[in-house]
PDB file of N, CA and C in Angstrom:
ATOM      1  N   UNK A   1       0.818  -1.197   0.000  1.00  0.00           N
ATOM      2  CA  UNK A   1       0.000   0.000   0.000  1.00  0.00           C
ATOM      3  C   UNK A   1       0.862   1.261   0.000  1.00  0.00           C
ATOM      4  N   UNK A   2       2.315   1.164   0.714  1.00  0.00           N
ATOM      5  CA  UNK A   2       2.985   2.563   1.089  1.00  0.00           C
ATOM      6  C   UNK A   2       3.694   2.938  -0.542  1.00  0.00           C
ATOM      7  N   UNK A   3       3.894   1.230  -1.494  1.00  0.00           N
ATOM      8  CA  UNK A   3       4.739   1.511  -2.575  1.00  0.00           C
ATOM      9  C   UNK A   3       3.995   2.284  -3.620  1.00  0.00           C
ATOM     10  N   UNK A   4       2.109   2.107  -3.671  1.00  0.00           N
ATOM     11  CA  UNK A   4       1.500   2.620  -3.887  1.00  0.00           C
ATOM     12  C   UNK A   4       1.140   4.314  -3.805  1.00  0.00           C
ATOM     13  N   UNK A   5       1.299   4.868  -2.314  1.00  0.00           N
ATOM     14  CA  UNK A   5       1.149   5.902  -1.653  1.00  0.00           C
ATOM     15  C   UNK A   5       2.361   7.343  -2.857  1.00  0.00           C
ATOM     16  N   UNK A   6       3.502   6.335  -2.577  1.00  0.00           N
ATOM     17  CA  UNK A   6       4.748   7.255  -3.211  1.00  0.00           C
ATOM     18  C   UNK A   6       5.056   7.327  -4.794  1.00  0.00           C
ATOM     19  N   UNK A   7       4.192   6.180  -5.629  1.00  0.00           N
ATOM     20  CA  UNK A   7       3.951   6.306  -6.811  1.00  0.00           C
ATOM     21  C   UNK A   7       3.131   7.529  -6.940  1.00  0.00           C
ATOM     22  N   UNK A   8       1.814   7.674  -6.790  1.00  0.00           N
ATOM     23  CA  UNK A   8       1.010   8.889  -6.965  1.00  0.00           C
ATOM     24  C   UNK A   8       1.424  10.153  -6.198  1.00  0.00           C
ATOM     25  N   UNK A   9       1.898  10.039  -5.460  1.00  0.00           N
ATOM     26  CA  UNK A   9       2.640  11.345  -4.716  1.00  0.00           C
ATOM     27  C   UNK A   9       3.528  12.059  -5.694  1.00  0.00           C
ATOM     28  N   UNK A  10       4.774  10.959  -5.874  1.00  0.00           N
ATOM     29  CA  UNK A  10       5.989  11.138  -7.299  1.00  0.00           C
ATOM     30  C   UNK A  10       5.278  12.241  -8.282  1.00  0.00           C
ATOM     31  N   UNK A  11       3.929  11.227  -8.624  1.00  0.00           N
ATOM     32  CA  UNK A  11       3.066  11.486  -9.947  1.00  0.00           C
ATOM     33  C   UNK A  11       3.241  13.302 -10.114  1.00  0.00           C
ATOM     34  N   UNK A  12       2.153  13.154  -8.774  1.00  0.00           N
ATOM     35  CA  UNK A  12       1.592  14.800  -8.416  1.00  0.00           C
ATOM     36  C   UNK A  12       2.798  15.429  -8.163  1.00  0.00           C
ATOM     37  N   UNK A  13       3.714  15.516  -7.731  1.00  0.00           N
ATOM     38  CA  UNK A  13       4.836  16.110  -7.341  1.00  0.00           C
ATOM     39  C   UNK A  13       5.411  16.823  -9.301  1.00  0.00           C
ATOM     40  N   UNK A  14       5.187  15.298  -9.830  1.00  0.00           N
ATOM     41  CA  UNK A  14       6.150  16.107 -10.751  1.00  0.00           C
ATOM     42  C   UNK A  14       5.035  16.945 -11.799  1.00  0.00           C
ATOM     43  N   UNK A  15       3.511  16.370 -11.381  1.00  0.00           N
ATOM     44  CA  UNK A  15       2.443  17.728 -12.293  1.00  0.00           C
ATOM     45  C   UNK A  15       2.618  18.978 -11.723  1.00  0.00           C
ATOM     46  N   UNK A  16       2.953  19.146 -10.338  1.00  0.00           N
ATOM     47  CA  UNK A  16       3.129  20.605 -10.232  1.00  0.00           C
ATOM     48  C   UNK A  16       4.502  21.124 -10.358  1.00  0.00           C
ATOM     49  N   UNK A  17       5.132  20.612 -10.751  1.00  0.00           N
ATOM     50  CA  UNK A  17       6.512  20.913 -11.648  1.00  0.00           C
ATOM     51  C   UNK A  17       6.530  21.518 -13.028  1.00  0.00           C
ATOM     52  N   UNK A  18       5.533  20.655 -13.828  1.00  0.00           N
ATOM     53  CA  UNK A  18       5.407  20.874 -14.879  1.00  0.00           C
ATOM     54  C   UNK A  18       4.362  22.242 -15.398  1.00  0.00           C
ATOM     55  N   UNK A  19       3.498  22.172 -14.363  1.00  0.00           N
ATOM     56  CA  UNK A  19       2.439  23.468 -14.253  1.00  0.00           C
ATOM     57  C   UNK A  19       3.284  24.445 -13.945  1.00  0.00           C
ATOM     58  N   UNK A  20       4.463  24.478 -12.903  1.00  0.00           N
ATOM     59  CA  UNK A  20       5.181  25.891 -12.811  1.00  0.00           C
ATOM     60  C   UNK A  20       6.033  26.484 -13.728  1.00  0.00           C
ATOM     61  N   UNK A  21       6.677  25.276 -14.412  1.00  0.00           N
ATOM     62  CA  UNK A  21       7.532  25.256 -15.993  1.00  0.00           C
ATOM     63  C   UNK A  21       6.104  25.990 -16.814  1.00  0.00           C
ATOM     64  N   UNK A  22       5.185  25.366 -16.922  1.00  0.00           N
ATOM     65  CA  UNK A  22       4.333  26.368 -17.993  1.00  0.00           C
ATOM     66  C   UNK A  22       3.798  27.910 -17.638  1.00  0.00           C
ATOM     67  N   UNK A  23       3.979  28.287 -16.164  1.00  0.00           N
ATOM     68  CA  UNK A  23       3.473  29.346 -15.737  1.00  0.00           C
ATOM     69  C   UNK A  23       4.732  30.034 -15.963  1.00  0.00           C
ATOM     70  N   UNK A  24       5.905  29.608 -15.879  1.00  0.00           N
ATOM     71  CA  UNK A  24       6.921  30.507 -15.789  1.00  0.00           C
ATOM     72  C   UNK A  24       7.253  31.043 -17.453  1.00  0.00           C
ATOM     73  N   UNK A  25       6.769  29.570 -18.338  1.00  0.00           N
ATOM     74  CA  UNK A  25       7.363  30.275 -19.681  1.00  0.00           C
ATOM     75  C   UNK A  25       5.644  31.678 -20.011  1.00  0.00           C
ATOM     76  N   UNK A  26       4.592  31.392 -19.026  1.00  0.00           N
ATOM     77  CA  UNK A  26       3.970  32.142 -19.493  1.00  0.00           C
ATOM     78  C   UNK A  26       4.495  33.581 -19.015  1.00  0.00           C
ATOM     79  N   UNK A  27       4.879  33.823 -17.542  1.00  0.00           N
ATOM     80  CA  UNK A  27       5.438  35.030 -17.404  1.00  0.00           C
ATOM     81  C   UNK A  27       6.435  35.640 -18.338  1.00  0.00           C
ATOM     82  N   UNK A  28       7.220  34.817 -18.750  1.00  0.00           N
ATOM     83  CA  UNK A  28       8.766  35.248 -19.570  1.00  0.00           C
ATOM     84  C   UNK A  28       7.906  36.348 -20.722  1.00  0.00           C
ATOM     85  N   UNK A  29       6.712  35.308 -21.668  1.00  0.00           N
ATOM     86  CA  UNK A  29       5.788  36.137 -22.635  1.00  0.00           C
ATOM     87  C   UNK A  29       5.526  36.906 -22.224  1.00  0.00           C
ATOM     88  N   UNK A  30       4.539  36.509 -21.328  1.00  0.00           N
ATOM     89  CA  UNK A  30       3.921  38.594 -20.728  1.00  0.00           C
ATOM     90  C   UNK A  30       5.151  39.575 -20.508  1.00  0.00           C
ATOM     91  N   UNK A  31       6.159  38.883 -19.947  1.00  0.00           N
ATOM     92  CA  UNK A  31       6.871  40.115 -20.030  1.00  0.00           C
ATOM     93  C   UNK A  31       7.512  40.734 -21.817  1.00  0.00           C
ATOM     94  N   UNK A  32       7.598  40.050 -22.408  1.00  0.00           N
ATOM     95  CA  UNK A  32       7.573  40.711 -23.283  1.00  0.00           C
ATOM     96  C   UNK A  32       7.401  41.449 -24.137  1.00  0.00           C
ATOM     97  N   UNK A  33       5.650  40.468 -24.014  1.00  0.00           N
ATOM     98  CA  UNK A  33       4.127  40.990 -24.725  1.00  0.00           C
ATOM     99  C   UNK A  33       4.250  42.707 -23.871  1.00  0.00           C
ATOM    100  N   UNK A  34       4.161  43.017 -22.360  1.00  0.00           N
ATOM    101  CA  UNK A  34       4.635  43.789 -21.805  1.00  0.00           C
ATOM    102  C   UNK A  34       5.481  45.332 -22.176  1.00  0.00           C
ATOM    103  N   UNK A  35       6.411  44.582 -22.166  1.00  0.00           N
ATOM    104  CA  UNK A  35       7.636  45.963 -23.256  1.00  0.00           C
ATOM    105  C   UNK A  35       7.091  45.959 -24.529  1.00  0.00           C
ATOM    106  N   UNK A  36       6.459  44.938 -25.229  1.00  0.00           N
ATOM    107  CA  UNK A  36       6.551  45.250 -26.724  1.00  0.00           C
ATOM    108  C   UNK A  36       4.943  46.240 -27.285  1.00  0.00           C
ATOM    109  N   UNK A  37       4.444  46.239 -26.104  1.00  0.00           N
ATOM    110  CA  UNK A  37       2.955  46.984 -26.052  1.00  0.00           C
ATOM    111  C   UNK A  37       3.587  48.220 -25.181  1.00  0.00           C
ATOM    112  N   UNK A  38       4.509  48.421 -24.940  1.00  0.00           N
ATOM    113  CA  UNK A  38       4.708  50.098 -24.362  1.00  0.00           C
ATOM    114  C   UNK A  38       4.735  50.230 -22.901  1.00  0.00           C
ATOM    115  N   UNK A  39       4.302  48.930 -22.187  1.00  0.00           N
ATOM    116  CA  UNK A  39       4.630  48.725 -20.512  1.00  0.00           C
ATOM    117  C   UNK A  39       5.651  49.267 -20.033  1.00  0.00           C
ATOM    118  N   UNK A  40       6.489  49.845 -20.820  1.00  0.00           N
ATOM    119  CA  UNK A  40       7.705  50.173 -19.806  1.00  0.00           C
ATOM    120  C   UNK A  40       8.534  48.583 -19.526  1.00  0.00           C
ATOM    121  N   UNK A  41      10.409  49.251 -19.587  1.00  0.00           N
ATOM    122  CA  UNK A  41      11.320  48.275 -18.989  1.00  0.00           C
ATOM    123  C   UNK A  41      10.837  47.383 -17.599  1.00  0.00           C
ATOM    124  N   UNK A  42      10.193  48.688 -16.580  1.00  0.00           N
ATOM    125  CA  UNK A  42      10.364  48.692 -15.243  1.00  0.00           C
ATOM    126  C   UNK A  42       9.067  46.807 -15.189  1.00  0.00           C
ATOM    127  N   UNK A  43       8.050  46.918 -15.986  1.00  0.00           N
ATOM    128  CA  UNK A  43       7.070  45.945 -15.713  1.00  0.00           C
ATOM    129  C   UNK A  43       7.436  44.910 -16.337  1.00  0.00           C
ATOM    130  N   UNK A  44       8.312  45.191 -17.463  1.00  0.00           N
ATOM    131  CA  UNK A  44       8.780  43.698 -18.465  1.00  0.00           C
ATOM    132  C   UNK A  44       9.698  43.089 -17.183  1.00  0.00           C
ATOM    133  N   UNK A  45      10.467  43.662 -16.566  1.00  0.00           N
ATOM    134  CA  UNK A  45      11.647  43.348 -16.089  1.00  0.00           C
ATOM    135  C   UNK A  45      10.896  42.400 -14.793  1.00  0.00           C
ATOM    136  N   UNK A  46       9.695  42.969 -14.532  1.00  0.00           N
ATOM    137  CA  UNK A  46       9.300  42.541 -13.104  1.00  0.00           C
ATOM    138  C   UNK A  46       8.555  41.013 -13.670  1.00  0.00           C
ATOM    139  N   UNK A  47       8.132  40.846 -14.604  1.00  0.00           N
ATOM    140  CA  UNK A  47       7.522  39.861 -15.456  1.00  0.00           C
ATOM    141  C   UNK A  47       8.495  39.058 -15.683  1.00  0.00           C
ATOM    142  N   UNK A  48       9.865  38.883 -15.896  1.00  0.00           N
ATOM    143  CA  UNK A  48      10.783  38.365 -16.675  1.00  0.00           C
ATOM    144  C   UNK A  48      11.658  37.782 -15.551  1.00  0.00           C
ATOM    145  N   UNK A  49      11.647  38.761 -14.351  1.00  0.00           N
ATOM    146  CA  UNK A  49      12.355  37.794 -13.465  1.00  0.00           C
ATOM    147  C   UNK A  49      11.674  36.972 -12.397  1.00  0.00           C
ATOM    148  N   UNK A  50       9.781  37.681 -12.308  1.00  0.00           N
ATOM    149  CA  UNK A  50       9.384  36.404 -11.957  1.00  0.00           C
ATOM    150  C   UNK A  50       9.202  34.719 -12.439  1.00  0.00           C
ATOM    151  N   UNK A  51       9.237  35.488 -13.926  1.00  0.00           N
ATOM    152  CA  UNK A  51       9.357  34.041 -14.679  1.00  0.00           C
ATOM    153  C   UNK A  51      10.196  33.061 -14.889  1.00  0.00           C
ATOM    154  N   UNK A  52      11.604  33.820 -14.613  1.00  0.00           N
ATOM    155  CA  UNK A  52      12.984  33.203 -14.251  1.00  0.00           C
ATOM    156  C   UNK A  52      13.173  32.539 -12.580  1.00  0.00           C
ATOM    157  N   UNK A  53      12.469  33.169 -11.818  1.00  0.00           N
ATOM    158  CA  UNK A  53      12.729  32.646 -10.503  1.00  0.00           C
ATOM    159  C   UNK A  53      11.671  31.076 -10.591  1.00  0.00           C
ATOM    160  N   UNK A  54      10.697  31.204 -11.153  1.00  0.00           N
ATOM    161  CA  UNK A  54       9.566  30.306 -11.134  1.00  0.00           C
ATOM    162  C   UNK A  54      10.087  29.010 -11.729  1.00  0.00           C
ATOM    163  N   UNK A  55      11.063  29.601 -13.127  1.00  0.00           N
ATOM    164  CA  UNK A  55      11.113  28.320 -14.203  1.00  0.00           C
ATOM    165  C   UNK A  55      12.803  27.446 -13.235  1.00  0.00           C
ATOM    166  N   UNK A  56      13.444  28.785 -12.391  1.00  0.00           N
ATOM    167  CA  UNK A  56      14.717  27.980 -11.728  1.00  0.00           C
ATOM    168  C   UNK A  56      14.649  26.951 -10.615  1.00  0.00           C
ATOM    169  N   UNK A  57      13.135  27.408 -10.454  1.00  0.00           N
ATOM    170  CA  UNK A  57      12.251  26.723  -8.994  1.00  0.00           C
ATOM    171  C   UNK A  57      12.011  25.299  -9.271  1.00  0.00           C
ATOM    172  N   UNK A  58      11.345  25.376 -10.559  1.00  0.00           N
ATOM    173  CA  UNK A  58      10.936  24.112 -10.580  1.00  0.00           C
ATOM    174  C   UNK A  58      11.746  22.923 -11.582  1.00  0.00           C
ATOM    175  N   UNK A  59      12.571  24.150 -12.051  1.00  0.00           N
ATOM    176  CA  UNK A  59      13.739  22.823 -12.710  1.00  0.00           C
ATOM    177  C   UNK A  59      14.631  21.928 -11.680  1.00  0.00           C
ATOM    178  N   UNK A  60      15.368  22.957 -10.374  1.00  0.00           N
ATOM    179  CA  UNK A  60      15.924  22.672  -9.337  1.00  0.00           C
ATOM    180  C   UNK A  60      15.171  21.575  -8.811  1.00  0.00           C
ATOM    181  N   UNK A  61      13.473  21.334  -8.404  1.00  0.00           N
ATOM    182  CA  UNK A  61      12.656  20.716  -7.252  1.00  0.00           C
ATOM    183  C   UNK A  61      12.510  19.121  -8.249  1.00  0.00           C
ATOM    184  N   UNK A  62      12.409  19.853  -9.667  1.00  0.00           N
ATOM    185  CA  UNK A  62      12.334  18.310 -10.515  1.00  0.00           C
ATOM    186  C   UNK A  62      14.027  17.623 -10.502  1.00  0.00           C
ATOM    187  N   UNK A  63      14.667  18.138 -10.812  1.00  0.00           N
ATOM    188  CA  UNK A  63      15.939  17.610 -10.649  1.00  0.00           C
ATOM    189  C   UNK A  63      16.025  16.790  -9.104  1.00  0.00           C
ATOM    190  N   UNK A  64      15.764  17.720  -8.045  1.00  0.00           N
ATOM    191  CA  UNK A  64      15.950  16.892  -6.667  1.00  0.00           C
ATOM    192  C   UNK A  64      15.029  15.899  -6.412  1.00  0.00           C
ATOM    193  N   UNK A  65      14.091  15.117  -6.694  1.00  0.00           N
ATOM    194  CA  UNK A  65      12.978  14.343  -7.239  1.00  0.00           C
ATOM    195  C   UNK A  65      13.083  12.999  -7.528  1.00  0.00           C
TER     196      UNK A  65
END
């Protein structure tokens, strides 16, 4: 039952890995979409490194996994 427990855990562990990999490449866009619509550096930049902290997050948590 426990070998069971840590299969689907694994599972889910690595879907919200993969959901933060897609949220992060979505920030990287907005930040672009961002500057390239006239947002200003100051909001691309804030877009671009949340999307970088997000996508380093979850490459690091899948790697340790």
């Amino acid at each position: 039952m426990s070998e069971q427990k840590t299969v689907t855990d694994g599972r889910r562990y690595r879907a919200y890995q993969i959901i933060g990999i897609v949220v992060a490449v979505l920030f990287l866009a907005l930040g672009v979409v961002a500057y390239l619509a006239g947002g200003g550096p100051i909001i691309a930049s804030i877009a671009v490194v949340g999307g970088l902290a997000v996508l380093i997050v979850s490459i690091v948590m899948m790697v340790r996994s």
